[in-house]
Protein backbone atom coordinates (compact mmCIF):
# COMPACT_ATOMS: atom_id res chain seq x y z
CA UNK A 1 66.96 185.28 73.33
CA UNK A 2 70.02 186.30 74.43
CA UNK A 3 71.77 187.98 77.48
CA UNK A 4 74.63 190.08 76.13
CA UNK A 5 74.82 191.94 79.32
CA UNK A 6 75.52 189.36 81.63
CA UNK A 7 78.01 187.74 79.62
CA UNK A 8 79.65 191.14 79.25
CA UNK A 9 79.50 191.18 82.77
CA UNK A 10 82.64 188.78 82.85
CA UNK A 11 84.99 190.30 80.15
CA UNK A 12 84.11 194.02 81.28
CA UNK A 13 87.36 194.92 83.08
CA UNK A 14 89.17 193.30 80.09
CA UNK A 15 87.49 194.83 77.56
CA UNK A 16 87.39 198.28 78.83
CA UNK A 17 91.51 197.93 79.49
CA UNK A 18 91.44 197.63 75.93
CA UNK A 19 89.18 199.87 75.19
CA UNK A 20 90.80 202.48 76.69
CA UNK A 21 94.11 201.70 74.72
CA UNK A 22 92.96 201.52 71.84
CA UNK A 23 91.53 204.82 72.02
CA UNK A 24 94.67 206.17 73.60
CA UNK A 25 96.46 205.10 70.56
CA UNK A 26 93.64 206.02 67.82
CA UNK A 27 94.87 202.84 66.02
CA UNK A 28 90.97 202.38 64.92
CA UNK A 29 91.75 200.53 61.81
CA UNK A 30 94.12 197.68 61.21
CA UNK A 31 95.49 198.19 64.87
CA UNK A 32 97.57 195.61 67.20
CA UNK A 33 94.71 194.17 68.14
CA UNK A 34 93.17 193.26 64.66
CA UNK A 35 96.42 191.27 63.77
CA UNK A 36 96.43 189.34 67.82
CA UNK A 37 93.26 187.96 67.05
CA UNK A 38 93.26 187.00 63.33
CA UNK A 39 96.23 184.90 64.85
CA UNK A 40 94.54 183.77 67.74
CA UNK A 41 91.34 182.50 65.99
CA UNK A 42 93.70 181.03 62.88
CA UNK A 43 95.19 178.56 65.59
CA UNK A 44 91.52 177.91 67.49
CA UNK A 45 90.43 177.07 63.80
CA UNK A 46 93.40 175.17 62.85
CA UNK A 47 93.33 177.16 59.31
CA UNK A 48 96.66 178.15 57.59
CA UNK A 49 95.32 181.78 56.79
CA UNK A 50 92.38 183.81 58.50
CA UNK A 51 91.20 187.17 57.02
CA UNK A 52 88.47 189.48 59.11
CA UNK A 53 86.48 191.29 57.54
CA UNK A 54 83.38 193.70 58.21
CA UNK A 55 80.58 191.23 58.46
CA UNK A 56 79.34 187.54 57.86
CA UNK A 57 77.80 188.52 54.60
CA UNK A 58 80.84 190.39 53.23
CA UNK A 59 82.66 187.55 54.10
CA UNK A 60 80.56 185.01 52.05
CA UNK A 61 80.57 187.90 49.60
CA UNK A 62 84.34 188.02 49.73
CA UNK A 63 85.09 183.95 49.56
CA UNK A 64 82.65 183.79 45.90
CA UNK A 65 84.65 187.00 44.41
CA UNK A 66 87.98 184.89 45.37
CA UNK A 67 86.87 181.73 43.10
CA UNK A 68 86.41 183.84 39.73
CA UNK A 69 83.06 182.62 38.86
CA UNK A 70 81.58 183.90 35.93
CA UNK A 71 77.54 185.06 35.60
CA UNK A 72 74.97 182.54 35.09
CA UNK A 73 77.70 180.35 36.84
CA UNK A 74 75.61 177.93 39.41
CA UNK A 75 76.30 177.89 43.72
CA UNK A 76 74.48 175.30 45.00
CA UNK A 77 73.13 176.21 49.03
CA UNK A 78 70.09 175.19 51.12
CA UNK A 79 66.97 177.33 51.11
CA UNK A 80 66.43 177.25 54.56
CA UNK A 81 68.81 179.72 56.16
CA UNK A 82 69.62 183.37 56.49
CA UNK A 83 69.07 185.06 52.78
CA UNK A 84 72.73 186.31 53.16
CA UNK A 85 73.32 182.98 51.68
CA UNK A 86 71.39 183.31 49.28
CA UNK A 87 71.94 186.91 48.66
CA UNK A 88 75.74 187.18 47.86
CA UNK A 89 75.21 184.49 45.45
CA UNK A 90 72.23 186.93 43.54
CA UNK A 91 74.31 190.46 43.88
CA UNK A 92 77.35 188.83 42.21
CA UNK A 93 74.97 187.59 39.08
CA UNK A 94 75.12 183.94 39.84
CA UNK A 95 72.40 181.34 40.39
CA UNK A 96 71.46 180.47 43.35
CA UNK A 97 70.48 175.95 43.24
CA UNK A 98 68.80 175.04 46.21
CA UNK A 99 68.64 171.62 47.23
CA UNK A 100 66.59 170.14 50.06
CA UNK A 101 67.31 169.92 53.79
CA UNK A 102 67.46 166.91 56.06
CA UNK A 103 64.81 166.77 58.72
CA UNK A 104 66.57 165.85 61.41
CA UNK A 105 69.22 168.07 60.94
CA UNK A 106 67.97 170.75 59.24
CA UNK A 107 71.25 170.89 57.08
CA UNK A 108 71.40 170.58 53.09
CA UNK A 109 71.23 166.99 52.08
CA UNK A 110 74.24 165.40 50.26
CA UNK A 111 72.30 162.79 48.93
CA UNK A 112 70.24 165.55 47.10
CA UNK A 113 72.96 167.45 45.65
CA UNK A 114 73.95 165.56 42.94
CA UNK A 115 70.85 165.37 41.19
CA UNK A 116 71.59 169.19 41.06
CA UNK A 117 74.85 169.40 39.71
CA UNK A 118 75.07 170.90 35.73
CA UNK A 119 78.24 172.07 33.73
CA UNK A 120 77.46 175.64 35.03
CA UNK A 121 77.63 174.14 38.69
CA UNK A 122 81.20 175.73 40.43
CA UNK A 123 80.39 175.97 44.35
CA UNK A 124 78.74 174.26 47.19
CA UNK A 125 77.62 176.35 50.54
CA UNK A 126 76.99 173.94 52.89
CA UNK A 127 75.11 175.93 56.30
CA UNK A 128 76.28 174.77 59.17
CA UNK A 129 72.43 175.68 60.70
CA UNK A 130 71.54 175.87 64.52
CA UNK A 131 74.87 174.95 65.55
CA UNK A 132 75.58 171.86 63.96
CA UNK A 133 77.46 170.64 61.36
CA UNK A 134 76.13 169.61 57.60
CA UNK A 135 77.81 166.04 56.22
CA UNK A 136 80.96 167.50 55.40
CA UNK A 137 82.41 164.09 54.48
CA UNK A 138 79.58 163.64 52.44
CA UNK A 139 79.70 166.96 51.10
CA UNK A 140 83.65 166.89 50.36
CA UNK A 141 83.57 163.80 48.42
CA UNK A 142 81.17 165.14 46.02
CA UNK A 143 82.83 168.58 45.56
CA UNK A 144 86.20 166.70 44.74
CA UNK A 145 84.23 164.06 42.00
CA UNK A 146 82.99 167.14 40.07
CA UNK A 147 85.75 169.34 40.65
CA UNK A 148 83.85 172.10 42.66
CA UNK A 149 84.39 175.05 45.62
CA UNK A 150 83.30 174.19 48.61
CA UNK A 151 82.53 177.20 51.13
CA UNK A 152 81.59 176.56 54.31
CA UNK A 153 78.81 179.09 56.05
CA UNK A 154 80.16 178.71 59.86
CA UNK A 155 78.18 181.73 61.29
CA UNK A 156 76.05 179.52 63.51
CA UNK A 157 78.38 176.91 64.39
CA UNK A 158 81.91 178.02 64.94
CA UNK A 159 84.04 175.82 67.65
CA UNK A 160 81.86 173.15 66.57
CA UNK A 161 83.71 169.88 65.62
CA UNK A 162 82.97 167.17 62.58
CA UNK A 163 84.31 164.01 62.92
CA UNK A 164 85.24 161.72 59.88
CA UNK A 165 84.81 158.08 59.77
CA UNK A 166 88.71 157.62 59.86
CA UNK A 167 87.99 159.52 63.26
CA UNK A 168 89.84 162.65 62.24
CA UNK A 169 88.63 165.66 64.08
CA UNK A 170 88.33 169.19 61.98
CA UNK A 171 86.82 172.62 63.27
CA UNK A 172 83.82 173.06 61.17
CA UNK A 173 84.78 176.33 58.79
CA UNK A 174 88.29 174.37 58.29
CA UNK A 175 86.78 171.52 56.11
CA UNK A 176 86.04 173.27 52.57
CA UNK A 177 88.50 175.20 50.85
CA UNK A 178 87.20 178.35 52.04
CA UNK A 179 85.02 178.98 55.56
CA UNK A 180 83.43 181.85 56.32
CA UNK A 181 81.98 183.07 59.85
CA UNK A 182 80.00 185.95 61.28
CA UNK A 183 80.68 187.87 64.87
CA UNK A 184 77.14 189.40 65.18
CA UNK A 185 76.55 190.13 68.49
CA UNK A 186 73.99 187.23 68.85
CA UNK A 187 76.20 184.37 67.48
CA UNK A 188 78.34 182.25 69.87
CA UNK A 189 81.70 184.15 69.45
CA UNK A 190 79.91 187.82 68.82
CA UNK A 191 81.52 191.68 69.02
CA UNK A 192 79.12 194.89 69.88
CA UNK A 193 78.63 195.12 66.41
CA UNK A 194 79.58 194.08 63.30
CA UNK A 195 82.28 191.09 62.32
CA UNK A 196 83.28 188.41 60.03
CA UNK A 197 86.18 186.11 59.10
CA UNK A 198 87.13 184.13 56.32
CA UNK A 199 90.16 181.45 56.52
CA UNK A 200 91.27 178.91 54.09
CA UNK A 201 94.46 176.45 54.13
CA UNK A 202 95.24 177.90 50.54
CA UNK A 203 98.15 180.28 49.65
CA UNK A 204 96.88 181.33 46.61
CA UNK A 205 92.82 181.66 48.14
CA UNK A 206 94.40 183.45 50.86
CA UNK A 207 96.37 185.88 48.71
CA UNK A 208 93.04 186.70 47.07
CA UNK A 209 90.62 186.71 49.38
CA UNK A 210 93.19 189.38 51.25
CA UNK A 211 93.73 191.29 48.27
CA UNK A 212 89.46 191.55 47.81
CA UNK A 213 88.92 192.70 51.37
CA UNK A 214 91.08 195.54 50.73
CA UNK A 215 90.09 196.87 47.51
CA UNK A 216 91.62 194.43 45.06
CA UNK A 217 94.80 195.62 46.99
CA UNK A 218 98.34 194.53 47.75
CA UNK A 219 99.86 197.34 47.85
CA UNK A 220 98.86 200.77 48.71
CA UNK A 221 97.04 202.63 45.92
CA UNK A 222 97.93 199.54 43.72
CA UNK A 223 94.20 197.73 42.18
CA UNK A 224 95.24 194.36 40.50
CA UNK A 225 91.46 193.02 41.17
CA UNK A 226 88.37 194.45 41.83
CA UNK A 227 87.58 194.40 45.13
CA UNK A 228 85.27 195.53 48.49
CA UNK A 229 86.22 197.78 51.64
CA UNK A 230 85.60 195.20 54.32
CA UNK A 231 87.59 195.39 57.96
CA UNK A 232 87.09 194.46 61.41
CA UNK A 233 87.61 197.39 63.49
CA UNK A 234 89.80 197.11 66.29
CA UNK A 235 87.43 197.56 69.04
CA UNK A 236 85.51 194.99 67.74
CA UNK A 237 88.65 193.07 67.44
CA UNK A 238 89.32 193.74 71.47
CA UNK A 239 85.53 192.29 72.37
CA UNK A 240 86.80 189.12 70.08
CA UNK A 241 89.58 188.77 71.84
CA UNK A 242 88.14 188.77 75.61
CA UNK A 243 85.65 186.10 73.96
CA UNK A 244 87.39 183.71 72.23
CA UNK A 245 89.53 181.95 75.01
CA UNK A 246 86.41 181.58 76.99
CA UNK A 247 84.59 180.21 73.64
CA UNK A 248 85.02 176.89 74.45
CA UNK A 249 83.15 177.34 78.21
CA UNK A 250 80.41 179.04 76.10
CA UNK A 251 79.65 176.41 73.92
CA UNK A 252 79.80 174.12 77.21
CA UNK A 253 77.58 176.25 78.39
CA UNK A 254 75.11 176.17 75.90
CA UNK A 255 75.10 172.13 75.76
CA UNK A 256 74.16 172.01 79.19
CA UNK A 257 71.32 174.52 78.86
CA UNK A 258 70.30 172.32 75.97
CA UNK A 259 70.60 169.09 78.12
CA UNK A 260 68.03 170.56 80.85
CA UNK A 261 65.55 171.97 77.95
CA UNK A 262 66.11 168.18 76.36
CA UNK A 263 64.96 166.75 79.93
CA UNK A 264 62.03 169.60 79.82
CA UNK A 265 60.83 168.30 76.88
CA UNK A 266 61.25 165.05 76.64
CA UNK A 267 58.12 162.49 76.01
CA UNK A 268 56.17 166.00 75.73
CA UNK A 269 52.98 165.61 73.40
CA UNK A 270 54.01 166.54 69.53
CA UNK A 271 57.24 168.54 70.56
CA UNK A 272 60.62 166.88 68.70
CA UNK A 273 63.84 167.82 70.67
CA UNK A 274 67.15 168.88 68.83
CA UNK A 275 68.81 166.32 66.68
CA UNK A 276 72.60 165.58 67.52
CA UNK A 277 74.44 164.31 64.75
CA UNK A 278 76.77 161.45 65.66
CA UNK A 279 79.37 162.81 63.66
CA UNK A 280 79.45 166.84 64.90
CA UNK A 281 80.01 168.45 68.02
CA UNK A 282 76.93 170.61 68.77
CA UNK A 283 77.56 173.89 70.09
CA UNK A 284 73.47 175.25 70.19
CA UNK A 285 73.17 178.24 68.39
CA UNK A 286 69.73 178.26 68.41
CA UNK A 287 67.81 174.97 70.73
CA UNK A 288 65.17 174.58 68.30
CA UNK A 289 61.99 172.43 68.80
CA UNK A 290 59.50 170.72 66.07
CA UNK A 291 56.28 171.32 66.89
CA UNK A 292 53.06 168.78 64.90
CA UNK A 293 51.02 170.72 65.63
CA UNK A 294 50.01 174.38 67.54
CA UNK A 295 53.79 175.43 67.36
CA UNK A 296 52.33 179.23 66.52
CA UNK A 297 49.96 178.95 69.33
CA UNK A 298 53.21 177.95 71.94
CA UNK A 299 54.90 181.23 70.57
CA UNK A 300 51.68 183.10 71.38
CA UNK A 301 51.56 181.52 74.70
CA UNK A 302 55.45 181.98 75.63
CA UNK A 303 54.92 185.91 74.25
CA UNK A 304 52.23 186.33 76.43
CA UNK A 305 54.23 186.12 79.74
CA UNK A 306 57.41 187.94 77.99
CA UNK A 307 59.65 184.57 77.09
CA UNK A 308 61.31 185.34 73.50
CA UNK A 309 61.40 182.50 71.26
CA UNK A 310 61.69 183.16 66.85
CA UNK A 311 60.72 181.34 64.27
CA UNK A 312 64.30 180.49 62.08
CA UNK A 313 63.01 180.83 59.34
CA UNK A 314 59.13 181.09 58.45
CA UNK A 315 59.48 181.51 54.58
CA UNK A 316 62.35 179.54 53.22
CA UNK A 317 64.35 181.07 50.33
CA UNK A 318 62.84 179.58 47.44
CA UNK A 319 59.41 181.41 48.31
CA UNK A 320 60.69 184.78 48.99
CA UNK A 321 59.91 187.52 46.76
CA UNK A 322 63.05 188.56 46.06
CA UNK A 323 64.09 184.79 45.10
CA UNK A 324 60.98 184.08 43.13
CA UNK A 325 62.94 184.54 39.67
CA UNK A 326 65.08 181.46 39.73
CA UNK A 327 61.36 179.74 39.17
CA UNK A 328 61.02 177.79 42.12
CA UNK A 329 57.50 177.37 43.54
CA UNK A 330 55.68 176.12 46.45
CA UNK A 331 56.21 172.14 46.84
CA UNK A 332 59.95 172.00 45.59
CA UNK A 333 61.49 171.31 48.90
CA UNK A 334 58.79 170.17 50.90
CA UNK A 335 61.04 169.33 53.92
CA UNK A 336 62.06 173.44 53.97
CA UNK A 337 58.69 174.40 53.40
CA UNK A 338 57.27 171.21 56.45
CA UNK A 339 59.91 172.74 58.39
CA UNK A 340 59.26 176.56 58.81
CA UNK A 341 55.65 175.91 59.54
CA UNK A 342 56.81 173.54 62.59
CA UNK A 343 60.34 175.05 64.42
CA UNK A 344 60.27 177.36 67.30
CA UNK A 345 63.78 178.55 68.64
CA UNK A 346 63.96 179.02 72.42
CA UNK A 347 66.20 181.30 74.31
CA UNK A 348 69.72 180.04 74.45
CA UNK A 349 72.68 182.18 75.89
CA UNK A 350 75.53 181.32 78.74
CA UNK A 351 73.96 182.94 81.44
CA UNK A 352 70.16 180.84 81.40
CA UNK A 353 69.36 179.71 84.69
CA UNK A 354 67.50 176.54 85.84
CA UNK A 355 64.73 178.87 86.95
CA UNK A 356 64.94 180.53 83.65
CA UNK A 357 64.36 177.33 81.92
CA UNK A 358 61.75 175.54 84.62
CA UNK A 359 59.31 178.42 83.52
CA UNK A 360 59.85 178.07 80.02
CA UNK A 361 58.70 174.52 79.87
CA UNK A 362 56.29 175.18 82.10
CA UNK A 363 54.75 177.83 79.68
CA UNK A 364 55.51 175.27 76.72
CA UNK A 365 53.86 172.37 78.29
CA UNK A 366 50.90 174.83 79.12
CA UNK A 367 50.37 175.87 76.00
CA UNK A 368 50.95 172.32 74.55
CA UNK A 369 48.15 171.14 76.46
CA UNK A 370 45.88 173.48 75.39
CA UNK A 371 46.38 173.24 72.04
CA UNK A 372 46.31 169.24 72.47
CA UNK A 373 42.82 169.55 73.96
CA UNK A 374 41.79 171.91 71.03
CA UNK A 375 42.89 169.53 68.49
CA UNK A 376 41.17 166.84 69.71
């Protein structure tokens, strides 16, 4: 799904120069390198304040603890995404409010959301899924009319731009008053292991969010919250760094890929291509098909020869087990639930070739066929 190697392949000298320094120095935590990129990716962002932290989870984790929401209080979020959406909202003792996606986009629907809204109601997480942005506009306007959070999950989308109707430009994870982004080794800016950021354009946000990362901390051996132990180590840090002037290319990269799948696919029987939203920048994550039928039989097909695809996500949050108390059952958000029974993700990474791609249509289409002829 993705080829690490060869994209490592260009940043190796580079990242092995600073390898090698930093473990000259032994300045593992909090060293130079830490601070040069924070700054770096503040300025890609356009964000007034950028924390790192240990991981895309901690740093949803981290953005809820800033907002001092009491238990019971209600985060509304889409159920079809990663459940480290949903789970930071469950470990702190809030209450996770799902509302329904869009089908073309796959992103929460703002027209939805404020059908949801209750006094207890304090935070939106809009998931920027796939790669491409939710209706942030959309999404803004009704924060600010009820007076709630907005925190923006970026993981899948960062460099990605949304474009307002006054034809402002804003990176996506600089939009709501807190973003948050993970640097998993699969995502478009990704270390060799674990990552995260949060950023915000708020002083006081930023103070806290800080002090939470770092025990409740300020000042050494001085608590005046309660807080987590969440860094980004510094090699990670020096992998981030190689990466993120070339993220730009990357996400190029990945839109052309996308544009020769697109011409793969195109007028093929019962396959839906990738929606682009007129108003974001789509930077491909994941290329992910709709299928109307057969789409397991295509992934049996494509692992028969060795081509990875995944299924993101078969069993939307609102029917997992560990979910099943907020009393949500089969049929609430039939889009999520039409959804994972029809997307297949196909691989998408920097270094696909033309060949690469040619015999993953021609394995789709094959398949596609078959399944055509069996349904009829």
């Amino acid at each position: 799904m993705v080829d690490l190697q060869g994209q490592f392949e260009e940043i190796k000298e580079e990242v092995l120069n600073s390898f090698e320094e930093i473990l000259d120095s032994t300045q593992f935590i909090n060293g130079p390198h830490v601070g040069r990129f924070s700054e770096d990716l503040k300025k890609y962002l356009g964000a007034k304040h950028l924390i790192p932290c240990a991981n895309g989870t901690d740093a949803l984790q981290i953005a809820l603890m800033a907002l001092d929401l009491k238990p019971g209080d209600e985060v509304i979020t889409t159920p079809f995404t990663f459940v480290s959406t949903a789970e930071v909202i469950a470990l702190l003792g809030l209450k996770p409010v799902f509302v329904d996606i869009q089908e073309d986009s796959f992103n929460i629907d703002p027209a939805l959301i404020e059908e949801k809204i209750t006094k207890r109601s304090k935070v939106i997480i809009p998931v920027h899924l796939f790669g491409q942005s939710a209706d942030m506009e959309a999404i803004m306007a009704i924060a600010e009319k009820y007076g709630l959070f907005v925190v923006e999950d970026n993981a899948q989308a960062i460099g990605s731009n949304y474009r307002f109707a006054d034809g402002r430009e804003i990176k996506t994870g600089n939009i709501g008053h807190i973003g948050t982004t993970s640097f998993f080794p699969s995502k478009n800016l990704g270390c060799y292991g674990d990552g995260g950021a949060v950023s915000t354009n708020s002083e006081e946000l930023a103070e806290r969010l800080m002090s939470i990362a770092n025990h409740g901390s300020t000042r050494r051996y001085y608590h005046d919250r309660v807080g987590v132990n969440s860094r980004l180590d510094t090699l990670q840090a020096a992998v981030l760094a190689a990466k993120l002037p070339r993220l730009d290319a990357y996400n190029q990269a990945r839109r052309e890929a996308a544009r020769r799948y697109d011409d793969l696919f195109d007028g093929m029987n019962g396959v839906l291509l990738p929606y682009r939203s007129p108003q974001s920048f789509h930077v491909f994550h994941q290329y992910t098909l709709k299928f109307s039928h057969g789409r397991d039989e295509v992934k049996a097909a494509l692992d028969a020869v060795g081509i990875p695809s995944g299924i993101y996500y078969p069993v939307p949050l609102h029917l997992q087990k560990a979910y099943q108390h907020c009393g949500y059952h089969a049929g609430d958000f039939p889009i999520s639930e039409r959804m994972s029974e029809m997307v297949l993700s196909l691989p998408m990474h920097t270094c696909l070739t033309e060949e690469q791609q040619n015999f993953i249509g021609e394995t789709v289409n094959e398949a596609v066929n078959k399944t055509v002829s069996n349904y009829h």
